[in-house]
N, C-alpha and C. Protein backbone atom coordinates (compact mmCIF):
# COMPACT_ATOMS: atom_id res chain seq x y z
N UNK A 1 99.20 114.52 144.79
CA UNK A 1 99.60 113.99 143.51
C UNK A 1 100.70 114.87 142.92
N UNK A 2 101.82 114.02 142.31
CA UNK A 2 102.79 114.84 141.91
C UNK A 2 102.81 114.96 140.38
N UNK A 3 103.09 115.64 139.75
CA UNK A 3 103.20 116.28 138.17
C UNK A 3 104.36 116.21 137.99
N UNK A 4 104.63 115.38 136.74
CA UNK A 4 105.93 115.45 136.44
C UNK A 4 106.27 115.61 135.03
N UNK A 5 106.75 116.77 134.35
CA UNK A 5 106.81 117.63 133.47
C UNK A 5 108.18 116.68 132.81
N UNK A 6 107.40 116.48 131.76
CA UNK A 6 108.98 116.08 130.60
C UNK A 6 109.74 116.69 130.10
N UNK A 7 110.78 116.71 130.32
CA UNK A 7 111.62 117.85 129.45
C UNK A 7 111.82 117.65 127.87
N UNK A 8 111.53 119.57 127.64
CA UNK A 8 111.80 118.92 125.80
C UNK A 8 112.32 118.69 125.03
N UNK A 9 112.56 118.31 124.37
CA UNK A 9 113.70 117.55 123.29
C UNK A 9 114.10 118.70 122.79
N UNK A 10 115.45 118.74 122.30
CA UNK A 10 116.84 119.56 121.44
C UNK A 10 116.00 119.78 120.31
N UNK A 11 116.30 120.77 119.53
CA UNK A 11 115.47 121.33 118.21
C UNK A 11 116.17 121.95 117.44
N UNK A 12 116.59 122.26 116.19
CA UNK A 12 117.65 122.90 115.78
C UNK A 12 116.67 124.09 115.42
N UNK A 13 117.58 125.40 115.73
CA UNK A 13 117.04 126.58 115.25
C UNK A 13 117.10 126.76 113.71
N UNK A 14 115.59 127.09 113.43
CA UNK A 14 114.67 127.45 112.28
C UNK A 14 115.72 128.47 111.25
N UNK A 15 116.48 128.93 111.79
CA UNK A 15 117.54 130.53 111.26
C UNK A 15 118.46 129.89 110.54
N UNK A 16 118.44 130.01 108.91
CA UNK A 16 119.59 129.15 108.36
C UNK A 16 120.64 129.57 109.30
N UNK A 17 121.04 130.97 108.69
CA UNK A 17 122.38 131.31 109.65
C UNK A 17 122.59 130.64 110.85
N UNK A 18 121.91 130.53 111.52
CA UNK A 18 122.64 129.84 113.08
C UNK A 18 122.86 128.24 112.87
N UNK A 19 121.24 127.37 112.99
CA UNK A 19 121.44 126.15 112.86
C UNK A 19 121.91 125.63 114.14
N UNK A 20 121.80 126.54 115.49
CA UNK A 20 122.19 126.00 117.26
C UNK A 20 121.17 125.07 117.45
N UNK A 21 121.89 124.18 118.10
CA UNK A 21 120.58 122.94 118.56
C UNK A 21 120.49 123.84 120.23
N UNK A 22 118.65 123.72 120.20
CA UNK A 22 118.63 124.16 121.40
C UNK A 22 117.37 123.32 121.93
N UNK A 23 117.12 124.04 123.12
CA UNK A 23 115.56 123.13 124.00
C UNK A 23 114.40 124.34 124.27
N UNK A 24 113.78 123.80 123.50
CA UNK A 24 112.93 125.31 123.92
C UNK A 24 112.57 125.46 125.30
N UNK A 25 112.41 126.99 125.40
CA UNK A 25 111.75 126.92 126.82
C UNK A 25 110.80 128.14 126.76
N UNK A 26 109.86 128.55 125.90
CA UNK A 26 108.93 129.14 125.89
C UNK A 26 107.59 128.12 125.39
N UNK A 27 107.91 127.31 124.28
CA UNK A 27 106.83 126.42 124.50
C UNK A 27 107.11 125.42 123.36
N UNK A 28 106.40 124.16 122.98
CA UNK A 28 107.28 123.19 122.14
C UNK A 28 106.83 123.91 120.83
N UNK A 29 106.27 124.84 120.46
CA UNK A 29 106.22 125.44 118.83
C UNK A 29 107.14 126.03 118.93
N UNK A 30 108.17 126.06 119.78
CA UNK A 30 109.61 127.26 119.83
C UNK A 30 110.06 127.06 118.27
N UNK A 31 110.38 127.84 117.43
CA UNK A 31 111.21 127.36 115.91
C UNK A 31 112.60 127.88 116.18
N UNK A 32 113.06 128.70 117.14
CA UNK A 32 113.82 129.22 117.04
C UNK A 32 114.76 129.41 118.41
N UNK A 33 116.20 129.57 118.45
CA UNK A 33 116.99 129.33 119.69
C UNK A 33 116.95 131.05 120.74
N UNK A 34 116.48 132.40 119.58
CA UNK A 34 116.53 133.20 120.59
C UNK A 34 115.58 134.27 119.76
N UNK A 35 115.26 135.77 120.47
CA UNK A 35 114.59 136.60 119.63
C UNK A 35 115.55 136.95 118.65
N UNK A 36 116.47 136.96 118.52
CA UNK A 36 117.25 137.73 117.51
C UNK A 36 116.93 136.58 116.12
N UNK A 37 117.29 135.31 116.58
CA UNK A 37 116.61 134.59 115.22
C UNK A 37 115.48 134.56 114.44
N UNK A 38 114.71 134.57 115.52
CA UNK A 38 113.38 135.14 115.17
C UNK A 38 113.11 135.85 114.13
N UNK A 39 113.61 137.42 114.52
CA UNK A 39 113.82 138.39 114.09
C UNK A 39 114.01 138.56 112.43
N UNK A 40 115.13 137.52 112.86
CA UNK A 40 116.01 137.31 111.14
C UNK A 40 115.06 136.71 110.33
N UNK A 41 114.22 135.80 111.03
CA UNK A 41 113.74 134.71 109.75
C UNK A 41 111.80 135.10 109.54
N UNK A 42 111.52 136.82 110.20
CA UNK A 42 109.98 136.86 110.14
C UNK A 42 109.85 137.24 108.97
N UNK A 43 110.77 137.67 108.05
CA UNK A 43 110.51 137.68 106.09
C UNK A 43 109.46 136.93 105.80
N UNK A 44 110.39 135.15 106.54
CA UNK A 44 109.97 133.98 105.51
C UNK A 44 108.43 133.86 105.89
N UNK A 45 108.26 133.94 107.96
CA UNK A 45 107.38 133.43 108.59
C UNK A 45 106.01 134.53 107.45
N UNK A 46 106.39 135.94 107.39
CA UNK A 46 105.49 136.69 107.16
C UNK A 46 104.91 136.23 105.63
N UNK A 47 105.97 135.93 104.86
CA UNK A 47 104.90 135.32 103.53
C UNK A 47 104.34 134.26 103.43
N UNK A 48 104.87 133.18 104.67
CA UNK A 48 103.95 132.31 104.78
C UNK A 48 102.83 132.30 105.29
N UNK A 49 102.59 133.77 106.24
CA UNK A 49 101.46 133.62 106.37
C UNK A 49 100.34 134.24 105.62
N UNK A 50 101.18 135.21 104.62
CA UNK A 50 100.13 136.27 103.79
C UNK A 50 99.69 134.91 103.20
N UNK A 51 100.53 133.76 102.42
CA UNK A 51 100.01 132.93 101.69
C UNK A 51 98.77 132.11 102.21
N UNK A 52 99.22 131.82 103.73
CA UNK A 52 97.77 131.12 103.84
C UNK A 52 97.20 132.26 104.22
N UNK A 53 96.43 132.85 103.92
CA UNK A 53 95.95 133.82 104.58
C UNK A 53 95.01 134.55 102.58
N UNK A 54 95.63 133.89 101.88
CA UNK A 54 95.16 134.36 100.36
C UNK A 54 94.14 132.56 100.29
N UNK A 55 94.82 131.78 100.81
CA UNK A 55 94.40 130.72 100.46
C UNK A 55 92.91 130.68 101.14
N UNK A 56 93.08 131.35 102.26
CA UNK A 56 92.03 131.19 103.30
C UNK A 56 90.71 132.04 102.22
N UNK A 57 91.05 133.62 101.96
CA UNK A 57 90.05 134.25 101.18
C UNK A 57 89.85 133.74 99.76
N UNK A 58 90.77 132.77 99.61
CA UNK A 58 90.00 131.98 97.77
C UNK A 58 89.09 130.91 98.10
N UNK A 59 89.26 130.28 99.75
CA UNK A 59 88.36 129.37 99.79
C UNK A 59 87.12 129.75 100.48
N UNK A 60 87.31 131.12 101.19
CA UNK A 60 86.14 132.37 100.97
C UNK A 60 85.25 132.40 99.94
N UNK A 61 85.71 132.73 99.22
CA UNK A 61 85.41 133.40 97.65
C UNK A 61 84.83 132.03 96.93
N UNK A 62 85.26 130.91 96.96
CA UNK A 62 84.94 129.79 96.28
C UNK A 62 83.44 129.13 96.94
N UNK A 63 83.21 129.53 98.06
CA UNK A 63 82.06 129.17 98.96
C UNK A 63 80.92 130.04 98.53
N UNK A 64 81.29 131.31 98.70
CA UNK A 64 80.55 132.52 98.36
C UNK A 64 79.87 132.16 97.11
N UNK A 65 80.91 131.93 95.76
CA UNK A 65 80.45 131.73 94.72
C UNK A 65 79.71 130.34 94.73
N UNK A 66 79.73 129.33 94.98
CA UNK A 66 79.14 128.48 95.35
C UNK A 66 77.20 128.47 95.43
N UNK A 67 77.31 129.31 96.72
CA UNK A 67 76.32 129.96 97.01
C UNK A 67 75.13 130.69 96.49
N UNK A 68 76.12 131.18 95.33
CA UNK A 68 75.15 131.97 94.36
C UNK A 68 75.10 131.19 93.24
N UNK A 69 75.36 130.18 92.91
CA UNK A 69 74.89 129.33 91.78
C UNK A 69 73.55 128.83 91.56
N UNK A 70 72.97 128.96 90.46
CA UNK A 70 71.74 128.57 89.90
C UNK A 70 71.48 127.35 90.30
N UNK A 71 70.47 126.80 89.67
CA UNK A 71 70.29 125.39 89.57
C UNK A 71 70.30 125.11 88.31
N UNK A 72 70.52 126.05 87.54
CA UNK A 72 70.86 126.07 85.90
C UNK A 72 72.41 125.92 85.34
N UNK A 73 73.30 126.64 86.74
CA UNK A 73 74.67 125.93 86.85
C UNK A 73 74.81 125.45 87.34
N UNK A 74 74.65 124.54 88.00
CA UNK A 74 74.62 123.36 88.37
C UNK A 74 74.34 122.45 87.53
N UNK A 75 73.35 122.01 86.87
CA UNK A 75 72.68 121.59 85.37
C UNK A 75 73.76 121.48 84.83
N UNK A 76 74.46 122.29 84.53
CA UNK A 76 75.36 122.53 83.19
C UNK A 76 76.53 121.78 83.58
N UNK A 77 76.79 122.66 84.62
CA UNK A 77 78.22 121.93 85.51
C UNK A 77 78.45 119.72 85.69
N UNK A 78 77.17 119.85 86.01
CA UNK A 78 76.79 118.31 86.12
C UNK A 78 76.73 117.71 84.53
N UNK A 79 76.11 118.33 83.79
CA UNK A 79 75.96 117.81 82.25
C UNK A 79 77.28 117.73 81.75
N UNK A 80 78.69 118.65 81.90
CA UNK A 80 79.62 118.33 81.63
C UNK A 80 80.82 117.60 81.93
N UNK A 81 79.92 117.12 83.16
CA UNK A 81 80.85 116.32 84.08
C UNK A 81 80.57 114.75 83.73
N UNK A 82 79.02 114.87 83.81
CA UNK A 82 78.64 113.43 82.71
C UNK A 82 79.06 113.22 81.45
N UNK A 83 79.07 114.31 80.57
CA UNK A 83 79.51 114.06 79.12
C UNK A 83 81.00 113.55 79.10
N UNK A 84 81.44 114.17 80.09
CA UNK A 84 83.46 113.47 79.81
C UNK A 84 83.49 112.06 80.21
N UNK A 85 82.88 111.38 81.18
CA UNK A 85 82.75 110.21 81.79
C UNK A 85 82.24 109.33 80.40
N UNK A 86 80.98 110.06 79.79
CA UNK A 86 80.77 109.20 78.59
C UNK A 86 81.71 108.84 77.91
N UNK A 87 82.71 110.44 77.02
CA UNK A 87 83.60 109.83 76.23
C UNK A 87 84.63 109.16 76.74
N UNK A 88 85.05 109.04 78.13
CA UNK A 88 85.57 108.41 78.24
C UNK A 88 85.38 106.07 78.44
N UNK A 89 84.01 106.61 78.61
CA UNK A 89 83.63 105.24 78.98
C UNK A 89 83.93 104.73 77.48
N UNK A 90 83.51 105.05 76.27
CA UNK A 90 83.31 105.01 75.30
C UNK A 90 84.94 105.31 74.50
N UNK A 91 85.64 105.77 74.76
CA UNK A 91 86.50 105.75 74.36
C UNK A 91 87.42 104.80 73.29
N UNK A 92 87.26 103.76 73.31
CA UNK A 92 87.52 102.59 72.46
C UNK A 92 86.83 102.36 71.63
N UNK A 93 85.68 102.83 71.71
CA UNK A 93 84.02 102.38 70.68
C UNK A 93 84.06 103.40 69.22
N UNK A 94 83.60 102.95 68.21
CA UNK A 94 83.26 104.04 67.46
C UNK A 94 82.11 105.26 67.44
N UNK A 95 81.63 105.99 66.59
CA UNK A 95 80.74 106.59 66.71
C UNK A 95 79.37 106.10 66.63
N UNK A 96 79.09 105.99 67.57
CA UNK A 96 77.55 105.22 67.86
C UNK A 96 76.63 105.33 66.61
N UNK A 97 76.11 106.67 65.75
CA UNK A 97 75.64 106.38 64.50
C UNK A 97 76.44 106.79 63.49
N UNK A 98 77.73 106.76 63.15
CA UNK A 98 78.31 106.21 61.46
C UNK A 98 79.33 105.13 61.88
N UNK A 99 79.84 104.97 63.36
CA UNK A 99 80.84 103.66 63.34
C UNK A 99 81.90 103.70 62.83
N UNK A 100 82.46 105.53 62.54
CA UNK A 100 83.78 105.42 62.21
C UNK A 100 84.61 106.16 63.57
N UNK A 101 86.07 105.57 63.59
CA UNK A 101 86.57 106.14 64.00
C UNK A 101 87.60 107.66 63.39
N UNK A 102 87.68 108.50 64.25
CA UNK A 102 88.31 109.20 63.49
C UNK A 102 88.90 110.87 64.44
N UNK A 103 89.82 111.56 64.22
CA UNK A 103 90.50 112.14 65.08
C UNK A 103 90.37 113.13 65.59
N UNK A 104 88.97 113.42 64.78
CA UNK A 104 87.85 114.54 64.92
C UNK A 104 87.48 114.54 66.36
N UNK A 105 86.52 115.25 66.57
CA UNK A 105 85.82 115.78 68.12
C UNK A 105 84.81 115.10 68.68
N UNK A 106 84.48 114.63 69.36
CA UNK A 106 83.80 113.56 69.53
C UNK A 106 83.02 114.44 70.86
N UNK A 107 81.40 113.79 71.21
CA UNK A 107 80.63 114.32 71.73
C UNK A 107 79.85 112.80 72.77
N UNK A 108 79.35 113.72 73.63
CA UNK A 108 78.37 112.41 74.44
C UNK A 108 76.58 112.87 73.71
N UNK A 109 76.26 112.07 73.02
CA UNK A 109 75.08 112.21 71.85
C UNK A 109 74.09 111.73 72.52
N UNK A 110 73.11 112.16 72.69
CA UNK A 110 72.02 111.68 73.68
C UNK A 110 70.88 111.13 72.28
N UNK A 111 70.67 109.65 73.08
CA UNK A 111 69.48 108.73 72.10
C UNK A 111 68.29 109.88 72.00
N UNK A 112 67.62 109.68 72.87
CA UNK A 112 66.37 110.73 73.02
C UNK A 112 66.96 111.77 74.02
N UNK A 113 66.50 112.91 73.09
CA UNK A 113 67.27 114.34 73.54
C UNK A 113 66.97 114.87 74.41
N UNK A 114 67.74 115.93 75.27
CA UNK A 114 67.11 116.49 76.56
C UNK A 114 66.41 116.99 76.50
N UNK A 115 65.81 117.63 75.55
CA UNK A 115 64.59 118.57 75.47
C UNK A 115 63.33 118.17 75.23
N UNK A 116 63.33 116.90 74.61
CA UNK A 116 62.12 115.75 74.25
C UNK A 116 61.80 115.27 75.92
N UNK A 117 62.90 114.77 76.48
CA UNK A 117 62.66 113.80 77.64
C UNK A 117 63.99 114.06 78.84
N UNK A 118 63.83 115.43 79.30
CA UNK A 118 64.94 115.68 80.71
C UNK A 118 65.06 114.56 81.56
N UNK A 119 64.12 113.80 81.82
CA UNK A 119 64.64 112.72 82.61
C UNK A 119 65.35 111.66 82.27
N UNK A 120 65.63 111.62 81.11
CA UNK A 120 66.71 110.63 80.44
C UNK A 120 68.32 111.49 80.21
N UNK A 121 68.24 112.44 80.78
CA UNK A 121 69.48 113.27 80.75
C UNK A 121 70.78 112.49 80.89
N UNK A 122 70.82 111.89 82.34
CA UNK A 122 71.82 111.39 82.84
C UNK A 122 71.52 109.95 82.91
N UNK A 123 70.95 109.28 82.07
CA UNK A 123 70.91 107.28 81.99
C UNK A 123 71.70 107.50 80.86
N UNK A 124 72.78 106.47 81.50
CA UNK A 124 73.90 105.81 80.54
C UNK A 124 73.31 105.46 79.59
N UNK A 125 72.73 104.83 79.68
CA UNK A 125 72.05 104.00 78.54
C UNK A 125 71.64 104.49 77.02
N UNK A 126 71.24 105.80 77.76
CA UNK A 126 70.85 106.89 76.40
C UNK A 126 71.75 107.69 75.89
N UNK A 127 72.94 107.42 76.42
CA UNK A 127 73.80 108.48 76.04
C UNK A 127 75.30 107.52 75.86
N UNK A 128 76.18 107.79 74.35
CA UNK A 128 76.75 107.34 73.90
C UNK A 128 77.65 108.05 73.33
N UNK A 129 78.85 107.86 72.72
CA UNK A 129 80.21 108.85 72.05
C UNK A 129 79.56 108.74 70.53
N UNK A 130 79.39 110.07 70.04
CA UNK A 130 78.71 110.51 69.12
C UNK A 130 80.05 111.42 68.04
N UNK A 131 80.25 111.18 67.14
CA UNK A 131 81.00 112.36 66.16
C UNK A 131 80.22 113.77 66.21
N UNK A 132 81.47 114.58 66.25
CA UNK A 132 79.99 116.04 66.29
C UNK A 132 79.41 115.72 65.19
N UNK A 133 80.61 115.61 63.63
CA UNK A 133 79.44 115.90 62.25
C UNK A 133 77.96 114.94 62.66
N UNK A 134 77.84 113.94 63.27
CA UNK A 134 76.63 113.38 63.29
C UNK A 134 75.69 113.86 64.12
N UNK A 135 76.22 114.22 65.21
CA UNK A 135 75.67 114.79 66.27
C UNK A 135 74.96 116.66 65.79
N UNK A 136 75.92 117.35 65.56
CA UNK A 136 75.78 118.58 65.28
C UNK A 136 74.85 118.92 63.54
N UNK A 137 75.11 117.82 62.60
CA UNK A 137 75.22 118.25 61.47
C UNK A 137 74.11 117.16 60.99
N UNK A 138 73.82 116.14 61.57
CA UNK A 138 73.03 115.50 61.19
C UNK A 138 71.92 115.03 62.52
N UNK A 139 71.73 116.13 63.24
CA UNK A 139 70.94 115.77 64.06
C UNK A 139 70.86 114.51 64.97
N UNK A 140 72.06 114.23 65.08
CA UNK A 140 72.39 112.86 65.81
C UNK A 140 72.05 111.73 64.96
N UNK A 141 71.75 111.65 63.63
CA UNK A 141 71.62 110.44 62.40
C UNK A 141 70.93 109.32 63.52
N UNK A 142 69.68 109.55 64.29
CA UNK A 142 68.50 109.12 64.92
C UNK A 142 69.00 107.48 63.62
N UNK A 143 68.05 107.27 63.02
CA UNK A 143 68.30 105.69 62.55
C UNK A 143 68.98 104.92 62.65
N UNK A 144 70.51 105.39 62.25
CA UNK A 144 71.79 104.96 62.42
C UNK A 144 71.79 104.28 63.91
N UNK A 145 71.72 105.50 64.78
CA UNK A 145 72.04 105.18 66.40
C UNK A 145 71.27 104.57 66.64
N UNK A 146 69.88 104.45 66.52
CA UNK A 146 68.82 103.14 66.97
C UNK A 146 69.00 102.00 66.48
N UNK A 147 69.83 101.75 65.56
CA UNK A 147 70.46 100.27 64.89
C UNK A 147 71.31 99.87 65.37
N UNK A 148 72.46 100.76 65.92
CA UNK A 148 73.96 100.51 66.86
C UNK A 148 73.37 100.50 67.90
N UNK A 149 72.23 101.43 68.58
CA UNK A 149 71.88 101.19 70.13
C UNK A 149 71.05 100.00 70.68
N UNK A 150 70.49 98.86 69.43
CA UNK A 150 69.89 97.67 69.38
C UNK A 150 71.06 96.47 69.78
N UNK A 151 71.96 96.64 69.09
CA UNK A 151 73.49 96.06 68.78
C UNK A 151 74.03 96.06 70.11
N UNK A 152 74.12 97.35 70.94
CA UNK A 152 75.10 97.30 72.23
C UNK A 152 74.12 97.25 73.44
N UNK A 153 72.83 97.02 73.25
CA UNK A 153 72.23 97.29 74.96
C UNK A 153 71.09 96.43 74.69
N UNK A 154 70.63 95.44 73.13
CA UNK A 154 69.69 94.73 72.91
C UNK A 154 68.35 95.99 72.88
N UNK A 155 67.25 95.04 72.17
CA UNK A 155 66.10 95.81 71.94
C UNK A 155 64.87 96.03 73.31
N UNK A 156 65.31 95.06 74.16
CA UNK A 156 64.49 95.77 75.41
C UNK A 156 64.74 96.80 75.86
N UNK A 157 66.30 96.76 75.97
CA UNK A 157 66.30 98.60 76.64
C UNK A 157 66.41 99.74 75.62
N UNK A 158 66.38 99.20 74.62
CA UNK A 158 65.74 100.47 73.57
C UNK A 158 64.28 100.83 73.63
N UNK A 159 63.76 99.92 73.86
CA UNK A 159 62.21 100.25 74.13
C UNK A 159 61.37 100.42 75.13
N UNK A 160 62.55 100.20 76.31
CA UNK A 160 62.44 100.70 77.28
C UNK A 160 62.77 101.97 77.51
N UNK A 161 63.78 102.95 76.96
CA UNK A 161 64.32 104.09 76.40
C UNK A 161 63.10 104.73 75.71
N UNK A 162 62.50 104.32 74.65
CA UNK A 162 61.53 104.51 73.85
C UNK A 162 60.28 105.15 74.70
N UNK A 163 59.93 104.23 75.48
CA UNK A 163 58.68 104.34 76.29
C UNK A 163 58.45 105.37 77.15
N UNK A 164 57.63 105.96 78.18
CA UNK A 164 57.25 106.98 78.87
C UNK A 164 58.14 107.10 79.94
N UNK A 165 58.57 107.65 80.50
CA UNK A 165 58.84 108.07 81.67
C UNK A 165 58.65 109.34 82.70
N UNK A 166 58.75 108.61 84.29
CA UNK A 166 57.89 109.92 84.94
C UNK A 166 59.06 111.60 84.63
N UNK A 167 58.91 112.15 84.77
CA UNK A 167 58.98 113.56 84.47
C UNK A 167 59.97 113.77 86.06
N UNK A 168 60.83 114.51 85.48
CA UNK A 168 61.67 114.21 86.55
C UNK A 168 62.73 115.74 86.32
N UNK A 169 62.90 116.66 87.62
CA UNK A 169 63.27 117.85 88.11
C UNK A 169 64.29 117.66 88.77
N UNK A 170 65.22 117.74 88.67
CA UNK A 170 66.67 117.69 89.67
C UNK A 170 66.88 118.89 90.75
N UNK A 171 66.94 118.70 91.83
CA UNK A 171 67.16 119.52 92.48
C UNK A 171 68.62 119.96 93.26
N UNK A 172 69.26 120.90 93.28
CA UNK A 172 70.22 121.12 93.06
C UNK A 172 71.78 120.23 93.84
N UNK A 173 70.64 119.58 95.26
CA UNK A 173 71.52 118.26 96.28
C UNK A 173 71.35 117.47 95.28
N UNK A 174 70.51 117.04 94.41
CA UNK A 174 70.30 115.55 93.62
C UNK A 174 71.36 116.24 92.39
N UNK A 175 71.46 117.08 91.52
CA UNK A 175 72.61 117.51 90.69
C UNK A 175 74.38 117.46 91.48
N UNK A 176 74.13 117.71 92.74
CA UNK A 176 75.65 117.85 93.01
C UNK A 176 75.77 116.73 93.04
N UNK A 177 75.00 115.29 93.82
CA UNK A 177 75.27 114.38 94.02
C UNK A 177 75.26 113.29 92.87
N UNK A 178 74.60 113.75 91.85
CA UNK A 178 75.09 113.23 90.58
C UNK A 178 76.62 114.00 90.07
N UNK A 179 76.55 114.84 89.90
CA UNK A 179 78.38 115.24 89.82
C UNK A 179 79.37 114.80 90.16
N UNK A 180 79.18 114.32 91.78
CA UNK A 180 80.18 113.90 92.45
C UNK A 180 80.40 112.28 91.93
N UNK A 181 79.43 111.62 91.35
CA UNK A 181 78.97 110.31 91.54
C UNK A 181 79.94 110.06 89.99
N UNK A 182 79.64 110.69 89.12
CA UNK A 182 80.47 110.74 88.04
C UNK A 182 81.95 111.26 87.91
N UNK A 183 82.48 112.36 88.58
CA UNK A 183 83.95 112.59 88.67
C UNK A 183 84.44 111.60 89.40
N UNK A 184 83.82 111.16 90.11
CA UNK A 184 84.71 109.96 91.04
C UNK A 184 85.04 108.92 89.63
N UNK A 185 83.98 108.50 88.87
CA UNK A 185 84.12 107.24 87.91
C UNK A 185 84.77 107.83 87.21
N UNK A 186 84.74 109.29 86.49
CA UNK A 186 85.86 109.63 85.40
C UNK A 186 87.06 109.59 85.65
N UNK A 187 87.42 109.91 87.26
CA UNK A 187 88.84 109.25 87.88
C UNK A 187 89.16 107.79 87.92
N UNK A 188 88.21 107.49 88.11
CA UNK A 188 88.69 105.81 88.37
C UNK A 188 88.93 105.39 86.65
N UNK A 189 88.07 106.01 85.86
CA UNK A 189 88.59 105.71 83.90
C UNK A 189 90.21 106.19 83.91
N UNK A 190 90.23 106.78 84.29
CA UNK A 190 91.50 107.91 83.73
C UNK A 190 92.61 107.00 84.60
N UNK A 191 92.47 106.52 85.72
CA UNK A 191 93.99 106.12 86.66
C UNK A 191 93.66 104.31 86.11
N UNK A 192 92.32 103.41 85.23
CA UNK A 192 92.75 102.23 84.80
C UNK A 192 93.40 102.49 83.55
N UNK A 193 93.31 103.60 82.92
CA UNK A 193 93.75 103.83 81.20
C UNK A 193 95.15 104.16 81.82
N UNK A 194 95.91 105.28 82.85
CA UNK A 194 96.92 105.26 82.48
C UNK A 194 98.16 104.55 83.06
């Protein structure tokens, strides 16, 4: 059986200064027509490689840290990843309990609070664009929002909201995979708005 070797195509040397079209013949990553070009242009080659080579130890370092995260950051990380998706879902709506709009700071206001009922953390349903003053200053104005939250989701799933639920622990695959599940939708808000 015979082997028959292609010859390689013309390449212009990598070396501003020269710019010789040549054919490599050390191997097809040749960048360059001789050592002396080489030579000239290992400045550029050398910071390109310190650069990947920084990139490589930040995505080191980003793993590492990773690694050592709680399940309490994670929690948090995920809670703020849901809260932007809210205001953004909500974005057009007023403040769930006073119904004004206004240019103030706006919050994702949870119906029944995380500390009453963690497993209602992350249901849409319970969680709505809140004004801080109502949120922060009036304890989320509870009446108000159970009158607007009758209004936008009807009174079954308020009282379905209302009612018991099982008790529920996130574990830190079920937190990332809620994270991920929401930045994807806060992208998909953000690229139909702009």
């Amino acid at each position: 059986m015979r082997v028959v070797l292609k010859e390689a195509k013309a390449k212009k040397c990598k070396n501003p200064a020269c710019g010789v079209s040549f054919k490599p013949s050390f191997s097809t990553a040749q960048k360059v027509c001789s050592w002396a070009c080489g030579l000239a242009i290992k400045d550029v080659n050398q910071e390109k490689a310190r650069k990947s080579l920084t990139q490589i130890e930040r995505k080191e370092i980003k793993a590492r840290k990773e690694k050592l995260k709680s399940r309490a950051d994670h929690l948090r990380e995920t809670q703020v990843v849901f809260n932007e998706w809210i205001r953004l879902r909500d974005a057009a709506l007023p403040c769930v309990s006073c119904g004004r709009h206004h240019e103030g700071q706006y919050h994702a206001g949870h119906y029944r609070t995380v500390g009453a009922n963690p497993e209602l953390r992350f249901e849409p349903l319970n969680v709505w664009k809140q004004c801080a003053p109502c949120n922060n200053h009036k304890s989320g104005d509870i009446v108000n929002y159970r009158i607007e939250l009758v209004k936008r989701i009807g009174t079954g799933k308020v009282d379905w909201l209302e009612g018991s639920h099982e008790p529920k622990r996130y574990t830190i695959e079920e937190l990332k995979t809620i994270k991920a599940k929401y930045r994807a939708k806060t992208r998909e808000l953000k690229r139909e708005a702009a």
